[in-house]
Protein backbone atom coordinates (compact mmCIF):
# COMPACT_ATOMS: atom_id res chain seq x y z
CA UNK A 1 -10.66 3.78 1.56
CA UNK A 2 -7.67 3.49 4.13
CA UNK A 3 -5.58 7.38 3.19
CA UNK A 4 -3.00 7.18 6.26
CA UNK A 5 -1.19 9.89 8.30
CA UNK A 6 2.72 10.54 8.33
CA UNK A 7 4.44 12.44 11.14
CA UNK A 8 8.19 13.01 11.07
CA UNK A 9 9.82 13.85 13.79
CA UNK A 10 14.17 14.54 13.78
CA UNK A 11 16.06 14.04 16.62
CA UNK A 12 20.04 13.42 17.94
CA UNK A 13 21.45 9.88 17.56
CA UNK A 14 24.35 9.79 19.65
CA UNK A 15 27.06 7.21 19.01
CA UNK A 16 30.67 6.58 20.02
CA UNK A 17 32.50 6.53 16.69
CA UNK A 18 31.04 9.08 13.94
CA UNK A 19 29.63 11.88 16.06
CA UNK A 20 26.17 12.82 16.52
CA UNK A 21 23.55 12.14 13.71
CA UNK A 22 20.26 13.61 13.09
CA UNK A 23 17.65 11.10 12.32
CA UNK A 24 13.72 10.67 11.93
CA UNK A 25 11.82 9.41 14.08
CA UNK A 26 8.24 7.95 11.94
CA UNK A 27 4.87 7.98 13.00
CA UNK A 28 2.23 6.39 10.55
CA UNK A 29 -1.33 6.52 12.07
CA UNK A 30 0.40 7.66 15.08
CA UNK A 31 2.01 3.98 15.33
CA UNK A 32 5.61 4.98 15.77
CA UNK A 33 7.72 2.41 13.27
CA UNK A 34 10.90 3.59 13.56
CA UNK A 35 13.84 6.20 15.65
CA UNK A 36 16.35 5.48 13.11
CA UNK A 37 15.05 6.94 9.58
CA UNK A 38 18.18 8.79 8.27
CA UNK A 39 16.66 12.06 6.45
CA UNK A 40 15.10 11.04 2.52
CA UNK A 41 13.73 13.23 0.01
CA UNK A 42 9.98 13.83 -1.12
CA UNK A 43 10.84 12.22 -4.59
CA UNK A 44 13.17 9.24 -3.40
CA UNK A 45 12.16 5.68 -4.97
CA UNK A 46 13.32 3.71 -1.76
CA UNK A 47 13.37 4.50 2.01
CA UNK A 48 14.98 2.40 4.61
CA UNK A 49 13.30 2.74 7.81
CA UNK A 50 15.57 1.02 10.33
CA UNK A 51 19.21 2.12 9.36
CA UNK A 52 22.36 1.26 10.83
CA UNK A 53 23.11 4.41 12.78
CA UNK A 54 26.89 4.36 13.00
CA UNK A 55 27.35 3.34 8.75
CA UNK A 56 24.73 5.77 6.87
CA UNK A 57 25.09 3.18 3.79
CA UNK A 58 22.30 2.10 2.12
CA UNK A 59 21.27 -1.52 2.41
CA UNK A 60 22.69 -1.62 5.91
CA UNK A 61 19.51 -1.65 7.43
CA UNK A 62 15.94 -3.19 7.12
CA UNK A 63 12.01 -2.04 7.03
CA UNK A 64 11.95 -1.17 3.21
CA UNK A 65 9.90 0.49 1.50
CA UNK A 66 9.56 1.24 -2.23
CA UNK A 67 8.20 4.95 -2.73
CA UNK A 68 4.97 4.71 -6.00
CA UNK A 69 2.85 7.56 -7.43
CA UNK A 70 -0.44 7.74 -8.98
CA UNK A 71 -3.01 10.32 -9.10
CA UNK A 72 -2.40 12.52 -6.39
CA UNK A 73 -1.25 9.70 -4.37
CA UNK A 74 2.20 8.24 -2.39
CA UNK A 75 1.85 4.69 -2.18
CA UNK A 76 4.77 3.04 0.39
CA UNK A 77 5.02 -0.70 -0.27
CA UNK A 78 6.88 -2.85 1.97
CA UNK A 79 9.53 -4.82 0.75
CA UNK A 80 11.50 -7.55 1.82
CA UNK A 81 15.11 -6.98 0.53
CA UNK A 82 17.24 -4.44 0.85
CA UNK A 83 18.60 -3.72 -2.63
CA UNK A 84 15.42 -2.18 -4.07
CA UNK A 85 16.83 -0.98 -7.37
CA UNK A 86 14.28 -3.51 -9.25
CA UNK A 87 11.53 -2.07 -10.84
CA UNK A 88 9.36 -4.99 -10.64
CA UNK A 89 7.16 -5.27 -7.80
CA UNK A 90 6.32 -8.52 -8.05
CA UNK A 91 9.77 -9.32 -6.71
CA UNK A 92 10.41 -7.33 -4.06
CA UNK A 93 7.15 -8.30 -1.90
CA UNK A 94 6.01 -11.17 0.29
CA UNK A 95 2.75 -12.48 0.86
CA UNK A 96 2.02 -9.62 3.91
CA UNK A 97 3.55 -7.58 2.13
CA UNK A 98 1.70 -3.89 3.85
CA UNK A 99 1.00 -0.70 1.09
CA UNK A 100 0.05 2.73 2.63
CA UNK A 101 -1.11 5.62 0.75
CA UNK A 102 -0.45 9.23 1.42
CA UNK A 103 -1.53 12.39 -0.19
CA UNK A 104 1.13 13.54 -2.65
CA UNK A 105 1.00 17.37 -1.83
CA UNK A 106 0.68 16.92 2.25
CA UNK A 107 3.61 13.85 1.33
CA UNK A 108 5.74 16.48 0.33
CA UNK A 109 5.11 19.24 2.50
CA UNK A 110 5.60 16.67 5.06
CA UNK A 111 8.64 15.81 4.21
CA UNK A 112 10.36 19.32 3.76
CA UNK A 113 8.91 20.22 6.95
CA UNK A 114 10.85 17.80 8.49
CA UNK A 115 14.11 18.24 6.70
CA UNK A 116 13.72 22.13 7.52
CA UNK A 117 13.38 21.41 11.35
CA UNK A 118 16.26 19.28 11.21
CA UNK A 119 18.46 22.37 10.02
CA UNK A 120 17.51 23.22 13.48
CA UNK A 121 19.21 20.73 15.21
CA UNK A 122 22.92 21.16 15.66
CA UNK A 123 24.74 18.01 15.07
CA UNK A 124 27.74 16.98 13.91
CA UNK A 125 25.77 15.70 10.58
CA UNK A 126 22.84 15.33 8.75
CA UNK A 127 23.18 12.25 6.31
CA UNK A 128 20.77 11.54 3.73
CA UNK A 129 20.36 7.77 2.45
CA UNK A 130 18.97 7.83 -1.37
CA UNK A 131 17.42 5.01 -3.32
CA UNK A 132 19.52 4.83 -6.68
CA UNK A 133 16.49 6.93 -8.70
CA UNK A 134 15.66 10.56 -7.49
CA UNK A 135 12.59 10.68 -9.60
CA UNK A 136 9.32 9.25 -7.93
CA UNK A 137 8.37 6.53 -10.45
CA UNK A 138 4.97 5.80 -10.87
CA UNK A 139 2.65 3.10 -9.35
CA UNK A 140 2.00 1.35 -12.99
CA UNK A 141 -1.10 -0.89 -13.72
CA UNK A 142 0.87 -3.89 -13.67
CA UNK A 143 2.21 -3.09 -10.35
CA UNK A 144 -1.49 -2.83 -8.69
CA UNK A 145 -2.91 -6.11 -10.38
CA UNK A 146 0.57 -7.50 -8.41
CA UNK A 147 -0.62 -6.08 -5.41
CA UNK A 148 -3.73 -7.48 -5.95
CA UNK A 149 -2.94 -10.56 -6.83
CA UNK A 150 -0.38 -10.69 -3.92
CA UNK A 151 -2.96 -11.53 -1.24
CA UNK A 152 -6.12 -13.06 -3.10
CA UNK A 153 -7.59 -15.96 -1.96
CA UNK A 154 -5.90 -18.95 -4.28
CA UNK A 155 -7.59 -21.87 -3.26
CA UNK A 156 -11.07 -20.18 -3.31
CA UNK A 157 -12.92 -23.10 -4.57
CA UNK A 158 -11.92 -25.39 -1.56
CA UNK A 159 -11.88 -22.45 0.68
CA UNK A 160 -15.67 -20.19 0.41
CA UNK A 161 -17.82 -21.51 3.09
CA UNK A 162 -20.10 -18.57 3.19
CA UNK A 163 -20.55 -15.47 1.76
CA UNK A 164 -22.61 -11.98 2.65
CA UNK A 165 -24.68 -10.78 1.39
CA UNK A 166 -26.43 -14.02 0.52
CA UNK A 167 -26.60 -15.31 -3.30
CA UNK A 168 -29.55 -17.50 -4.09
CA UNK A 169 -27.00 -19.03 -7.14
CA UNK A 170 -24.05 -18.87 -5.54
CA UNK A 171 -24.36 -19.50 -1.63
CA UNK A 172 -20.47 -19.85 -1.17
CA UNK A 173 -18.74 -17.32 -2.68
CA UNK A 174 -17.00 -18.97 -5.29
CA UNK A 175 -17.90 -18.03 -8.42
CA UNK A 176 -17.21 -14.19 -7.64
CA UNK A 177 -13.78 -15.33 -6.40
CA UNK A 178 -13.31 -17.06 -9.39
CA UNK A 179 -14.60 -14.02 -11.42
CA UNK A 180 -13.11 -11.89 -9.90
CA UNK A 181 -9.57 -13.65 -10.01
CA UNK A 182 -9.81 -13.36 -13.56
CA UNK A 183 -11.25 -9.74 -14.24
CA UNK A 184 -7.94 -8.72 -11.97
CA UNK A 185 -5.60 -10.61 -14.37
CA UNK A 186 -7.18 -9.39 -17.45
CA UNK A 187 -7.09 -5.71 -16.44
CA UNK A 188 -5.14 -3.52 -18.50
CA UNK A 189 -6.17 -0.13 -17.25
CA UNK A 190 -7.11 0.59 -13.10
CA UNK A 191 -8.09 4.01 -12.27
CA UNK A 192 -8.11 5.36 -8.77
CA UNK A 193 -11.60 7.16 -7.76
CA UNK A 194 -13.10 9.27 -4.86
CA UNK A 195 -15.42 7.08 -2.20
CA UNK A 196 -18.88 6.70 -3.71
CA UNK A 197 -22.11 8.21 -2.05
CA UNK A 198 -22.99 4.58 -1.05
CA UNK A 199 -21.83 1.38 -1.06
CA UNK A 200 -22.39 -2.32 0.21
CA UNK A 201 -19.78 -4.69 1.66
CA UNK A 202 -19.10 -8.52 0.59
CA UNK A 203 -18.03 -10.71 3.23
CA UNK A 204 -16.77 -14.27 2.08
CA UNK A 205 -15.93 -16.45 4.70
CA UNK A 206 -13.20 -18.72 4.21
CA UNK A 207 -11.99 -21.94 5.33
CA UNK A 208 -8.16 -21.61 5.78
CA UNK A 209 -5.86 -23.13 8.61
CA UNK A 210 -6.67 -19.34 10.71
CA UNK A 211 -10.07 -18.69 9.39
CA UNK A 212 -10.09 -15.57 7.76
CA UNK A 213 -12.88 -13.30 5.36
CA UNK A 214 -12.66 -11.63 2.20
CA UNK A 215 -14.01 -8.09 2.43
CA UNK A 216 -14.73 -6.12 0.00
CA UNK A 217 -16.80 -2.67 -0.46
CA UNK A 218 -18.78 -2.03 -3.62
CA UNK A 219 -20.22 1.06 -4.78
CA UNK A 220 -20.52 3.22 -7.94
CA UNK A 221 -18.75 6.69 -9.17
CA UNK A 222 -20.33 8.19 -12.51
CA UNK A 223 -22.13 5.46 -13.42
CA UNK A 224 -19.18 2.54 -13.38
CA UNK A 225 -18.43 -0.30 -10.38
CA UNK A 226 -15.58 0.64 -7.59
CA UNK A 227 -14.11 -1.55 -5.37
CA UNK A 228 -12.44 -1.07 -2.20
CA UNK A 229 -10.40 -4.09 -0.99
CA UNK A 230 -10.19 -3.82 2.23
CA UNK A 231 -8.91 -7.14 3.19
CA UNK A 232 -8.14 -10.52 0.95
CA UNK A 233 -6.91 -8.84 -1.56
CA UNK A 234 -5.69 -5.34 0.14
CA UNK A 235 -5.24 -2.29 -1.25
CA UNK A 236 -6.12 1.21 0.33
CA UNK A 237 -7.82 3.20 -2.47
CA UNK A 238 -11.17 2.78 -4.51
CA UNK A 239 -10.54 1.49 -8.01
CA UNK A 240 -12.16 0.67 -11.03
CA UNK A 241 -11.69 -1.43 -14.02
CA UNK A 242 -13.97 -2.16 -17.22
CA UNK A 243 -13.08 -5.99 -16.03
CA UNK A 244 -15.15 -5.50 -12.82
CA UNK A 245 -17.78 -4.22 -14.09
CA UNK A 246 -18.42 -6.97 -15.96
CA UNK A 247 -18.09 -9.28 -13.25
CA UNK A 248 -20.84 -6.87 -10.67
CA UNK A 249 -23.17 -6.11 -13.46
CA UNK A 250 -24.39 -9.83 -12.81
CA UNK A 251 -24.52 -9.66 -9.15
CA UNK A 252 -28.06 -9.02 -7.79
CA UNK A 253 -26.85 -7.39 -4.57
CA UNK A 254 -25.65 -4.52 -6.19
CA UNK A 255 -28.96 -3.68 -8.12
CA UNK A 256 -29.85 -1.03 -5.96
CA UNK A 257 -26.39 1.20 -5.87
């Protein structure tokens, strides 16, 4: 489970033709992504990362982000056009498409932290750039089998050369790709859980033009399968779905979770 860190920091933009502007600069896992965040709200839909400093308009600038909630989470997803009004996911996102999740509470706090230290700063404004929607919408169950699906190996039965830990009936990884594939399309209901006690990892090497492995961690929470995807498909939390369950509950390698 990947939960990352925010740090917001404002500071003076200083340009020729509108005055000074306060802007954020953004940490996230103490990478620093952008200087040029104009000031959002805990509950905006949409943040634009990289904005045009001398026209606070939104769509001016790049690094989007569409703003999700579910279960005590803040999900950013990156997004590669500017006018983010869509609701559907599926859209809005390329293939490396990155999603970080944040604590909701410590989102927020975060957030009004930053717009209160700004009131600090004396400046000739402080803009705000809003998404169309103030109301956080939630990450639906549609929108995570996207993300899911976003990333997931398609050519998987060309493509498993190996797979860890070792299958005496299926050596290459295949059929659980295949399986899996499926149990993520047929999924009508994902729920988010806490990291189990224990878990074991799944490593499926594949054969693509930069070779690259699925990996995925396995473990149990009251009794039912969770799955962390940590990489091919990605996605930061543990979840669980009555369709994976079905798929693990005939894999021998997770007989003694």
């Amino acid at each position: 489970m990947t939960l990352n860190t925010l740090r917001i920091e404002p500071h003076i933009i200083e340009t020729g033709s509108i005055g000074n502007r306060i802007m954020w600069k953004i940490w996230i896992d103490d990478k620093k992504v952008t200087d040029t965040c104009y000031p959002f709200m805990p509950n905006d839909t949409g943040i634009e990362l990289n904005s045009y400093v001398e026209f606070p308009q939104w769509g001016y600038g790049d690094g989007h982000v569409v703003v999700r909630s579910k279960q005590g989470y803040v999900f950013w997803i990156e997004v590669v056009i500017g006018a983010i009004y869509d609701t559907d996911i599926q859209m809005m996102i390329s293939d490396d498409s990155y999603v970080k999740v944040f604590l909701l509470n410590k989102y927020g706090q975060q957030v009004k932290q930053a717009h209160f230290e700004s009131t600090k700063i004396k400046a000739d404004s402080l803009e705000q750039i809003h998404s169309e929607s103030s109301l956080l919408l939630p990450l639906t169950q549609r929108d995570i089998s996207v993300l899911l699906k976003n990333n997931y190996p398609i050519s998987f039965h060309e493509t498993a050369i190996y797979r860890e830990p070792k299958s005496s009936t299926d050596t290459t990884g295949t059929i659980i790709l295949r399986r899996m594939g499926i149990a993520i399309n047929n999924s009508s209901e994902f729920t988010i859980v806490d990291p189990p006690e224990k878990s074991v990892e799944l490593r499926i090497g594949l054969d693509e033009a930069e070779f690259t492995e699925t990996i995925w961690h396995i473990g149990k929470v009251n009794e039912q399968f969770a799955i962390y995807f940590e990489q091919k498909p990605s996605f930061p939390v543990w979840l669980q779905s009555l369709e994976f369950d079905k798929v693990l509950s005939q894999e021998s390698f997770v007989k003694d979770l």
